[in-house]
PDB file of N, CA and C in Angstrom:
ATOM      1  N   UNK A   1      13.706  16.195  18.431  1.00  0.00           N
ATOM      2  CA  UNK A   1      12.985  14.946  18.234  1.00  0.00           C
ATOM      3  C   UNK A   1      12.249  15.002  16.894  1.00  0.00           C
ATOM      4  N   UNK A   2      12.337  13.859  16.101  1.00  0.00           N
ATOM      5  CA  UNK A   2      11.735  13.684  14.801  1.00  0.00           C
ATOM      6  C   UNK A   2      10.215  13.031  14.688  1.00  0.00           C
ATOM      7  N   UNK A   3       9.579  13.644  13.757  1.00  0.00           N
ATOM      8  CA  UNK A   3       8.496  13.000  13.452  1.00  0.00           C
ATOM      9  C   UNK A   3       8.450  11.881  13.009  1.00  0.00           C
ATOM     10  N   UNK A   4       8.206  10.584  13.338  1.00  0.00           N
ATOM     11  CA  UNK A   4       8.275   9.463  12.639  1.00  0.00           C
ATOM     12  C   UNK A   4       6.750   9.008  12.172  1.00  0.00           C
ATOM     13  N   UNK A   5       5.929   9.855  12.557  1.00  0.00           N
ATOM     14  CA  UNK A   5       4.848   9.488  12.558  1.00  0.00           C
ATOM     15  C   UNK A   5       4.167   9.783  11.018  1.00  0.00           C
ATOM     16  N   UNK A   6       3.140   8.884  10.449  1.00  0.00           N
ATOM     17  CA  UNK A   6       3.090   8.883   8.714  1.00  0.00           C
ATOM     18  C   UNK A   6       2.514   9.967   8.710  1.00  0.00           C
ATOM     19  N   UNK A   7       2.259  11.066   7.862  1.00  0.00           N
ATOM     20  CA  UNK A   7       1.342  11.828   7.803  1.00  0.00           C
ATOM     21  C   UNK A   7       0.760  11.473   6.351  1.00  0.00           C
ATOM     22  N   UNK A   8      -0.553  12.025   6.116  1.00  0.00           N
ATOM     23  CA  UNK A   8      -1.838  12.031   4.413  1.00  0.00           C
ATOM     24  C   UNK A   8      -0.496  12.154   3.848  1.00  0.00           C
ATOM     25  N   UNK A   9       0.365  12.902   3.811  1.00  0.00           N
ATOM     26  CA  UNK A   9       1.354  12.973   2.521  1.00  0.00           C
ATOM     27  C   UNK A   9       1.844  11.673   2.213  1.00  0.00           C
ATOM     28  N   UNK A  10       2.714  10.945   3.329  1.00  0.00           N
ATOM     29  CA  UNK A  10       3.049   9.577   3.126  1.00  0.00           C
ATOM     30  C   UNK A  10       2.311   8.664   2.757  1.00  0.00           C
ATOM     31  N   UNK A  11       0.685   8.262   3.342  1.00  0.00           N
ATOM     32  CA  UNK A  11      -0.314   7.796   3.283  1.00  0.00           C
ATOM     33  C   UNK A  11      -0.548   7.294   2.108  1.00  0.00           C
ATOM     34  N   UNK A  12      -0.244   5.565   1.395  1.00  0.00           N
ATOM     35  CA  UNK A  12      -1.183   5.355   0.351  1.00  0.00           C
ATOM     36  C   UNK A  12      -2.733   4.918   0.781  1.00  0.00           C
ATOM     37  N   UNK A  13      -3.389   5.586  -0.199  1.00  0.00           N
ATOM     38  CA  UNK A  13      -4.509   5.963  -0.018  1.00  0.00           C
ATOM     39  C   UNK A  13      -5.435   4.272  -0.952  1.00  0.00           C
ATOM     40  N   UNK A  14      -6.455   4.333  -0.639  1.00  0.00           N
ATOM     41  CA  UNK A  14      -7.161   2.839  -1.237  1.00  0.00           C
ATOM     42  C   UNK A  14      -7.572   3.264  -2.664  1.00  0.00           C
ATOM     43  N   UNK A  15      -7.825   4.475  -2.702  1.00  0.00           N
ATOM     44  CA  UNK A  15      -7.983   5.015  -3.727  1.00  0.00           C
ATOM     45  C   UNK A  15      -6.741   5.067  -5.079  1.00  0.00           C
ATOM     46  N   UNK A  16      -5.847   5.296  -4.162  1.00  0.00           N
ATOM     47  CA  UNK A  16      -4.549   5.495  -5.364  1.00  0.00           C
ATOM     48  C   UNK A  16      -4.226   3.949  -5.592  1.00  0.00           C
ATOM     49  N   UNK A  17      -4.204   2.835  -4.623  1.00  0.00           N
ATOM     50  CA  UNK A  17      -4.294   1.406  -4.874  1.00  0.00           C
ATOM     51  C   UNK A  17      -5.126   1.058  -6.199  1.00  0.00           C
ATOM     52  N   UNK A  18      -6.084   1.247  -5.920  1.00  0.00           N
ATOM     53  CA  UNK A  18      -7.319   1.149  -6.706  1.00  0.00           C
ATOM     54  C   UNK A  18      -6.964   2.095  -7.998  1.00  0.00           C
ATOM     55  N   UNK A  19      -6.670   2.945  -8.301  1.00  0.00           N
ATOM     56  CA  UNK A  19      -6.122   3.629  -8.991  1.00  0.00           C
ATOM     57  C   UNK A  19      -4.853   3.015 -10.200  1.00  0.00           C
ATOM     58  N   UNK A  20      -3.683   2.783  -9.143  1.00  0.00           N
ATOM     59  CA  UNK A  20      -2.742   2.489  -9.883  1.00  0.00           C
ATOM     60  C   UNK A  20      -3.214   0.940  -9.996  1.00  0.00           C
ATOM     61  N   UNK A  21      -3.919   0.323  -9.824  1.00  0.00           N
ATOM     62  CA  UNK A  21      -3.445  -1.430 -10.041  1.00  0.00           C
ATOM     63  C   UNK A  21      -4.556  -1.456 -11.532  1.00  0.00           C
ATOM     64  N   UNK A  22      -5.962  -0.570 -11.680  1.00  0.00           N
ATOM     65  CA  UNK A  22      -6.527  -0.673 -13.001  1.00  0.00           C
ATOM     66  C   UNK A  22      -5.671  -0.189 -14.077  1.00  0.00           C
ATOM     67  N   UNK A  23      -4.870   1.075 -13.806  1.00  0.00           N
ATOM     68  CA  UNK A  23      -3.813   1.619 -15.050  1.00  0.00           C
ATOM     69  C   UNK A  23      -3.033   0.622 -15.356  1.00  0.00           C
ATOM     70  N   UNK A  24      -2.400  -0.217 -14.792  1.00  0.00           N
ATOM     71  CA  UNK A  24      -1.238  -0.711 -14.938  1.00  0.00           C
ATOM     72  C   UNK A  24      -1.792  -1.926 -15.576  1.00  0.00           C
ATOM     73  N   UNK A  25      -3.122  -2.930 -15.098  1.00  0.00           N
ATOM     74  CA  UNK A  25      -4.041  -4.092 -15.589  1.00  0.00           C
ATOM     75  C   UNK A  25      -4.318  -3.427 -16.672  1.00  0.00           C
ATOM     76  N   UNK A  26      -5.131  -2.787 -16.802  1.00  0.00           N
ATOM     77  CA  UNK A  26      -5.763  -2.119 -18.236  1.00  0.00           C
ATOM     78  C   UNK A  26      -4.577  -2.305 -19.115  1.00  0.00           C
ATOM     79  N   UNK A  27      -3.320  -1.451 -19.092  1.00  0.00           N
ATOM     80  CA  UNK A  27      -2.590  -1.171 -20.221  1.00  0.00           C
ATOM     81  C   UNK A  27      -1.871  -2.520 -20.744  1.00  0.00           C
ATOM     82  N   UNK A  28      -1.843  -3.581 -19.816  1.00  0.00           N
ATOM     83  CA  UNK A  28      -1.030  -4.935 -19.805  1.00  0.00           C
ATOM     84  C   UNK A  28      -1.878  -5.554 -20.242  1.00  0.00           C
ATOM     85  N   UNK A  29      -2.942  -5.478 -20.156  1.00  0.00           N
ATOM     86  CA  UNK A  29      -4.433  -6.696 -20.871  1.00  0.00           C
ATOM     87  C   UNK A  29      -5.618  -6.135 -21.618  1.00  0.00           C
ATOM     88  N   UNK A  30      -5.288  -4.250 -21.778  1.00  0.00           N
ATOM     89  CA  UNK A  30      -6.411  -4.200 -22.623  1.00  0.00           C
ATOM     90  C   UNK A  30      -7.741  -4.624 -22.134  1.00  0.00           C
ATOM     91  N   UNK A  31      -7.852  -4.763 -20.840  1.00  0.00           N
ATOM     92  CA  UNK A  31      -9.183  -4.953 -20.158  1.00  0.00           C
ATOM     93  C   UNK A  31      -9.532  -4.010 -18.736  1.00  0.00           C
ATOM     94  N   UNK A  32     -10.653  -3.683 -18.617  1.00  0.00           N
ATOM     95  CA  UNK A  32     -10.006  -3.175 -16.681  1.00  0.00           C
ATOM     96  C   UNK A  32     -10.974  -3.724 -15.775  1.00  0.00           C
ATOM     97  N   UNK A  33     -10.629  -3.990 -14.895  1.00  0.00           N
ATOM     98  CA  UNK A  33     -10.630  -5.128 -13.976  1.00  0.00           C
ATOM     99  C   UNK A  33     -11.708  -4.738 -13.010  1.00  0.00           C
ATOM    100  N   UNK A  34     -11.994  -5.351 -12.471  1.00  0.00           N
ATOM    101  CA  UNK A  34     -13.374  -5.267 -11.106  1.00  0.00           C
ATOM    102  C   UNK A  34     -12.144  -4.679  -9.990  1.00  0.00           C
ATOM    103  N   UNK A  35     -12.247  -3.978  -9.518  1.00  0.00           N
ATOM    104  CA  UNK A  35     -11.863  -3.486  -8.200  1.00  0.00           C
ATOM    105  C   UNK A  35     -12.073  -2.265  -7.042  1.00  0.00           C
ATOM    106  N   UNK A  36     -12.328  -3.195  -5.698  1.00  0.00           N
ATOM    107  CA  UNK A  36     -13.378  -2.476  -5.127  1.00  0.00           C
ATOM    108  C   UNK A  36     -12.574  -2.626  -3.579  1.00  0.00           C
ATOM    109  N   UNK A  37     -12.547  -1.431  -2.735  1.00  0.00           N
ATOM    110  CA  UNK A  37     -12.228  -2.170  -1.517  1.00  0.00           C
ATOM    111  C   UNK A  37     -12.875  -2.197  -0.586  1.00  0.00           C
ATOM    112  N   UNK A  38     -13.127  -3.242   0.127  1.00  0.00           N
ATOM    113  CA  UNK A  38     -13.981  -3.773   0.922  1.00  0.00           C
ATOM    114  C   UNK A  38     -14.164  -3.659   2.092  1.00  0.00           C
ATOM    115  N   UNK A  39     -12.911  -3.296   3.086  1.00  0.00           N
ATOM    116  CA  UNK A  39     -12.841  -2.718   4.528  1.00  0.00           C
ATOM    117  C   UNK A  39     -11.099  -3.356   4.759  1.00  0.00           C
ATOM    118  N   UNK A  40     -10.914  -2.499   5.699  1.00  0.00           N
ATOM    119  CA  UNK A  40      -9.230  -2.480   5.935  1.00  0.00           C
ATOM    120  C   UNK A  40      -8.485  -2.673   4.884  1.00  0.00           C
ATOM    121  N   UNK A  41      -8.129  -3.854   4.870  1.00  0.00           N
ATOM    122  CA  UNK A  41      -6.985  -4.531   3.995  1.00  0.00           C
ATOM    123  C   UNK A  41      -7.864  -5.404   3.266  1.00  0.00           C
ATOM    124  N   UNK A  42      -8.623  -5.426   2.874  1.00  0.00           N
ATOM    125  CA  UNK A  42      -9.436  -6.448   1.999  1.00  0.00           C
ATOM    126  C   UNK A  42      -9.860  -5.497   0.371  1.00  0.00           C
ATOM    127  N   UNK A  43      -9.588  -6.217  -0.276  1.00  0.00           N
ATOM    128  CA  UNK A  43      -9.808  -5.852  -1.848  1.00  0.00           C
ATOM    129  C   UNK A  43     -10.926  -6.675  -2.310  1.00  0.00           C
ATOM    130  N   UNK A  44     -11.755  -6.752  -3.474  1.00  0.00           N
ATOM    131  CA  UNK A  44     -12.280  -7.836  -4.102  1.00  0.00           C
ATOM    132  C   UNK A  44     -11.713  -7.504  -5.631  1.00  0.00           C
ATOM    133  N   UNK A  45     -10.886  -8.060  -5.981  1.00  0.00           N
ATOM    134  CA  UNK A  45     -10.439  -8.286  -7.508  1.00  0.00           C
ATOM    135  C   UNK A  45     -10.758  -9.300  -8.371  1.00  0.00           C
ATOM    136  N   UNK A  46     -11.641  -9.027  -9.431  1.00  0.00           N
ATOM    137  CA  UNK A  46     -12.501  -9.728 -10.532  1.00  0.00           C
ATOM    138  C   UNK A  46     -12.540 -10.761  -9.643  1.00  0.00           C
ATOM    139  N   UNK A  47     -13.690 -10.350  -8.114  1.00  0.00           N
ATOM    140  CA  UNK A  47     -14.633 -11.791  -7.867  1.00  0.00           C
ATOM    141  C   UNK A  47     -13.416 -12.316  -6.387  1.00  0.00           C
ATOM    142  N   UNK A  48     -12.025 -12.597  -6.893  1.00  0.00           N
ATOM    143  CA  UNK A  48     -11.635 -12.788  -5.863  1.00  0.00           C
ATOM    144  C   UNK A  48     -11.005 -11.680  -4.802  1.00  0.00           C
ATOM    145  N   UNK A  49     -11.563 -11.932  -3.299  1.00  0.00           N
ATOM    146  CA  UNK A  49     -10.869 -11.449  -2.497  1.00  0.00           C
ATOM    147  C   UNK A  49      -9.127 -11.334  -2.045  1.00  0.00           C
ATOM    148  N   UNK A  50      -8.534 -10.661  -2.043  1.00  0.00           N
ATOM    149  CA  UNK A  50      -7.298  -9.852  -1.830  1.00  0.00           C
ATOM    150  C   UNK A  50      -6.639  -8.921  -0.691  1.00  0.00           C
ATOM    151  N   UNK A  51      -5.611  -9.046  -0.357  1.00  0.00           N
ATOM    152  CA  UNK A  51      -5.393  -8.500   0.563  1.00  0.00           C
ATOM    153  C   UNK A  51      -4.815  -7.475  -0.356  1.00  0.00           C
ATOM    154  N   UNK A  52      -3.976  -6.085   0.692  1.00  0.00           N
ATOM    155  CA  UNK A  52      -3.480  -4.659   0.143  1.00  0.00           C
ATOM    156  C   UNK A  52      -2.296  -5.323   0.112  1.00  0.00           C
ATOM    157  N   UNK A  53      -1.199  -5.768   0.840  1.00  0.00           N
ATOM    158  CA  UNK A  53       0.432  -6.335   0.465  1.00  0.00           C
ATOM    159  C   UNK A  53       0.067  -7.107  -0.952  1.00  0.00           C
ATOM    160  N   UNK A  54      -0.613  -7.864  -1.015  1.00  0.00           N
ATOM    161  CA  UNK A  54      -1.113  -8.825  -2.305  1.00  0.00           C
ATOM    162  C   UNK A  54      -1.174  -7.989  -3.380  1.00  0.00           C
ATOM    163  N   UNK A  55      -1.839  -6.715  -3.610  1.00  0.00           N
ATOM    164  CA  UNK A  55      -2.467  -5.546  -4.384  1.00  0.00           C
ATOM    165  C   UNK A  55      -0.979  -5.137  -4.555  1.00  0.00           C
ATOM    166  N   UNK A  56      -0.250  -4.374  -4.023  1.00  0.00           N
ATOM    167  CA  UNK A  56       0.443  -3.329  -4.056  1.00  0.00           C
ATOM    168  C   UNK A  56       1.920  -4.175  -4.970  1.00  0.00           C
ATOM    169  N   UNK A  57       2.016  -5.559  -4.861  1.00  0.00           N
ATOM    170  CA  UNK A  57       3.041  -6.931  -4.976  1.00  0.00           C
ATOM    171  C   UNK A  57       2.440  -6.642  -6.351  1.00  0.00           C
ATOM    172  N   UNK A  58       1.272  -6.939  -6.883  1.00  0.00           N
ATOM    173  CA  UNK A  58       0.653  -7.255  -8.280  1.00  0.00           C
ATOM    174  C   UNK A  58       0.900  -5.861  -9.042  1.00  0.00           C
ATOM    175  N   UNK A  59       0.578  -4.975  -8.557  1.00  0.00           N
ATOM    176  CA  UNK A  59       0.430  -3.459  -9.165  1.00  0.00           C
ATOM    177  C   UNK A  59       2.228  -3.222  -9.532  1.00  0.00           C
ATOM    178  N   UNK A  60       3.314  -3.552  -8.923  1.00  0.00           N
ATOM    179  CA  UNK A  60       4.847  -3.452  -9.424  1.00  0.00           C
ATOM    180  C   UNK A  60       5.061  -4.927  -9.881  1.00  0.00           C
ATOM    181  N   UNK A  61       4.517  -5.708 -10.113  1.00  0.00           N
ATOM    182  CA  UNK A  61       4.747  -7.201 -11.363  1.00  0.00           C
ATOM    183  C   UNK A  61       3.884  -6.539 -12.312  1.00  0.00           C
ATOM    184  N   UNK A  62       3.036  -6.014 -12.440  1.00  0.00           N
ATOM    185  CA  UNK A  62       2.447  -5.623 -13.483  1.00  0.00           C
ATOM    186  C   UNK A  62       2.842  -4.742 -14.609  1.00  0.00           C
ATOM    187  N   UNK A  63       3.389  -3.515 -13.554  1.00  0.00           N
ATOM    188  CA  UNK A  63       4.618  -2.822 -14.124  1.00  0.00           C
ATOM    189  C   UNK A  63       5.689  -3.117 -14.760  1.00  0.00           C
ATOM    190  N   UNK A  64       6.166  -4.318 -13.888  1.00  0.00           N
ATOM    191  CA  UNK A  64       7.775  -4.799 -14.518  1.00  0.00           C
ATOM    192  C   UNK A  64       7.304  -5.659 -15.785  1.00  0.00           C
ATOM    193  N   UNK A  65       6.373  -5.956 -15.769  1.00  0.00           N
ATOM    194  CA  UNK A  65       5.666  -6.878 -17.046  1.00  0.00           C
ATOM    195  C   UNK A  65       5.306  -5.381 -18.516  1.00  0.00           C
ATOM    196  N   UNK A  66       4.813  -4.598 -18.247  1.00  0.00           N
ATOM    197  CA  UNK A  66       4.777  -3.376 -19.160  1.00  0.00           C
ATOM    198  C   UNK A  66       6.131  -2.922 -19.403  1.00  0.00           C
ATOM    199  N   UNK A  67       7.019  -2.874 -18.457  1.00  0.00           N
ATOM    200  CA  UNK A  67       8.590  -1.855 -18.961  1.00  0.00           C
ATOM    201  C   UNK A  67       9.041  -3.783 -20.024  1.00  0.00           C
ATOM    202  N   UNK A  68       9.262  -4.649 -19.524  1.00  0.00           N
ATOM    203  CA  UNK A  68       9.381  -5.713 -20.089  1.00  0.00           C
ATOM    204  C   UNK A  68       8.850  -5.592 -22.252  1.00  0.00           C
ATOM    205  N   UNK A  69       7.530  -5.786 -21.946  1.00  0.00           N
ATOM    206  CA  UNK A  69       6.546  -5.316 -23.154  1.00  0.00           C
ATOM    207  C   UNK A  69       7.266  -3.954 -23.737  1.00  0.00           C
ATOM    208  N   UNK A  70       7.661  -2.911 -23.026  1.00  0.00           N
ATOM    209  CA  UNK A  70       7.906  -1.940 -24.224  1.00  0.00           C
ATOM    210  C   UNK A  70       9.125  -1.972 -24.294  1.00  0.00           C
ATOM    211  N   UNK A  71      10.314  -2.779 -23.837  1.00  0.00           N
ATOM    212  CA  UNK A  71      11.565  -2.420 -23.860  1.00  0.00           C
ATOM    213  C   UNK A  71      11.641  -4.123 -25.184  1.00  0.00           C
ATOM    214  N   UNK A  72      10.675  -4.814 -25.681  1.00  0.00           N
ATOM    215  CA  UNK A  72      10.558  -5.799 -26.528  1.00  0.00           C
ATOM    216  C   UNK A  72      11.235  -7.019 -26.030  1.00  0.00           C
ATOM    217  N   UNK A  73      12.029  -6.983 -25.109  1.00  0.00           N
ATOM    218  CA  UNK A  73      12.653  -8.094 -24.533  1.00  0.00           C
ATOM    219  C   UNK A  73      11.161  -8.738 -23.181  1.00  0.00           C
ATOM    220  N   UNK A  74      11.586 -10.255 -23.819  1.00  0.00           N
ATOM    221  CA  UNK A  74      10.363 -10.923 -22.744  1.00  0.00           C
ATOM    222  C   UNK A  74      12.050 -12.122 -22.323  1.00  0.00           C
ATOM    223  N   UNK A  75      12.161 -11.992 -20.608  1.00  0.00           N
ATOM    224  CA  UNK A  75      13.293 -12.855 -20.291  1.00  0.00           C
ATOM    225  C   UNK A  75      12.465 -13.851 -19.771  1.00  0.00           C
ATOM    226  N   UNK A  76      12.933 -14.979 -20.209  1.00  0.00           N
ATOM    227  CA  UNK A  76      12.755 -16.198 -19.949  1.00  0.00           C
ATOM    228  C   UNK A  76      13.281 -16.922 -18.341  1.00  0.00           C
ATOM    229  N   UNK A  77      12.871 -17.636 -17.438  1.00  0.00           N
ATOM    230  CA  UNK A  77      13.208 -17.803 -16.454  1.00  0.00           C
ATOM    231  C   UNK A  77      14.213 -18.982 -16.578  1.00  0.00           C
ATOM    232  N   UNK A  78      14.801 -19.574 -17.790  1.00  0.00           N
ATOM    233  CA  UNK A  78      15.877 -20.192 -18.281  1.00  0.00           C
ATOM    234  C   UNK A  78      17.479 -18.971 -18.511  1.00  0.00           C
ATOM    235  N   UNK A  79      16.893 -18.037 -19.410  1.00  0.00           N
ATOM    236  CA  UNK A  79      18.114 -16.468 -19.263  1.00  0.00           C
ATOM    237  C   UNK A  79      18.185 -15.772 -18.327  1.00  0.00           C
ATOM    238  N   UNK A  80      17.184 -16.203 -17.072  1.00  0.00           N
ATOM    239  CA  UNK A  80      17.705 -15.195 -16.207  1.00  0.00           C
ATOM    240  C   UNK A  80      18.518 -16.641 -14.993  1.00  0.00           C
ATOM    241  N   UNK A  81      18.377 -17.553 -14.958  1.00  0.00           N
ATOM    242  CA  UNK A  81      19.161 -18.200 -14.791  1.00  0.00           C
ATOM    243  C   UNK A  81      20.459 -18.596 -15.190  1.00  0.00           C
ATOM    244  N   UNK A  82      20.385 -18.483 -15.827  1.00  0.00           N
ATOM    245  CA  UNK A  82      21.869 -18.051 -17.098  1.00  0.00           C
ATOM    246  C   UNK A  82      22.876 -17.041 -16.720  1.00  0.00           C
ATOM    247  N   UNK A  83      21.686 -16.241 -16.710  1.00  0.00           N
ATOM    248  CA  UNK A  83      22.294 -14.654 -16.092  1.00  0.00           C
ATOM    249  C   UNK A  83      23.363 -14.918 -14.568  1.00  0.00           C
ATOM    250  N   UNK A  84      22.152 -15.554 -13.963  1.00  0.00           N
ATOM    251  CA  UNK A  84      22.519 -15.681 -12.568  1.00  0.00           C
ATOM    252  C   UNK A  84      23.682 -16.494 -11.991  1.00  0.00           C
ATOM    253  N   UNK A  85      23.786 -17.665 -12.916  1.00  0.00           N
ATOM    254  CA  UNK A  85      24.622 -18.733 -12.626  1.00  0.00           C
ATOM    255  C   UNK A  85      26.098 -17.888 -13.304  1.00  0.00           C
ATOM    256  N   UNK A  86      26.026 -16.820 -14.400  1.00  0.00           N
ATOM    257  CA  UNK A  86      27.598 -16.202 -14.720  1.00  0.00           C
ATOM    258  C   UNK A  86      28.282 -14.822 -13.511  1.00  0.00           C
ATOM    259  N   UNK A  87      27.573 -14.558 -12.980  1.00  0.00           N
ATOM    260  CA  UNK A  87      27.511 -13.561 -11.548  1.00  0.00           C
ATOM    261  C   UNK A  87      28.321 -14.766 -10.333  1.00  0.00           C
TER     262      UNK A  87
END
């Protein structure tokens, strides 16, 4: 019988949330951001409240917005339609 059960290793932590979503804001805006968490699933980000699915959604758009920025290509939601309609 297998463990299915999460253990601290699997575990993201509020801390590493909190963690990765200022690295990733900071390096994309050159600013770093208010973020604090508040109990369970509740965030407060610059003022507004947030859930963790909300957080964790923003923290990989944020990302794909930086690989975007250093790879110099910014796609337009006209070329990726383009893209889509030759597939």
């Amino acid at each position: 019988m297998s463990n299915t059960m999460p253990t601290m290793v699997d575990t993201i932590t509020h801390d590493t949330i909190i963690k990765a979503f200022k690295a990733a804001y900071a390096e994309l805006n050159n600013d770093v951001p208010e973020c604090i968490h508040i109990s369970g699933d509740k965030y407060m980000i610059n003022g507004e409240i947030r859930n963790r699915l909300w957080l964790i959604f923003e923290i990989e758009r944020l990302r794909q917005e930086l690989l975007l920025k250093a790879s110099g290509e910014r796609w337009s939601l006209s070329k990726m339609r383009q893209l889509f309609a030759k597939l």
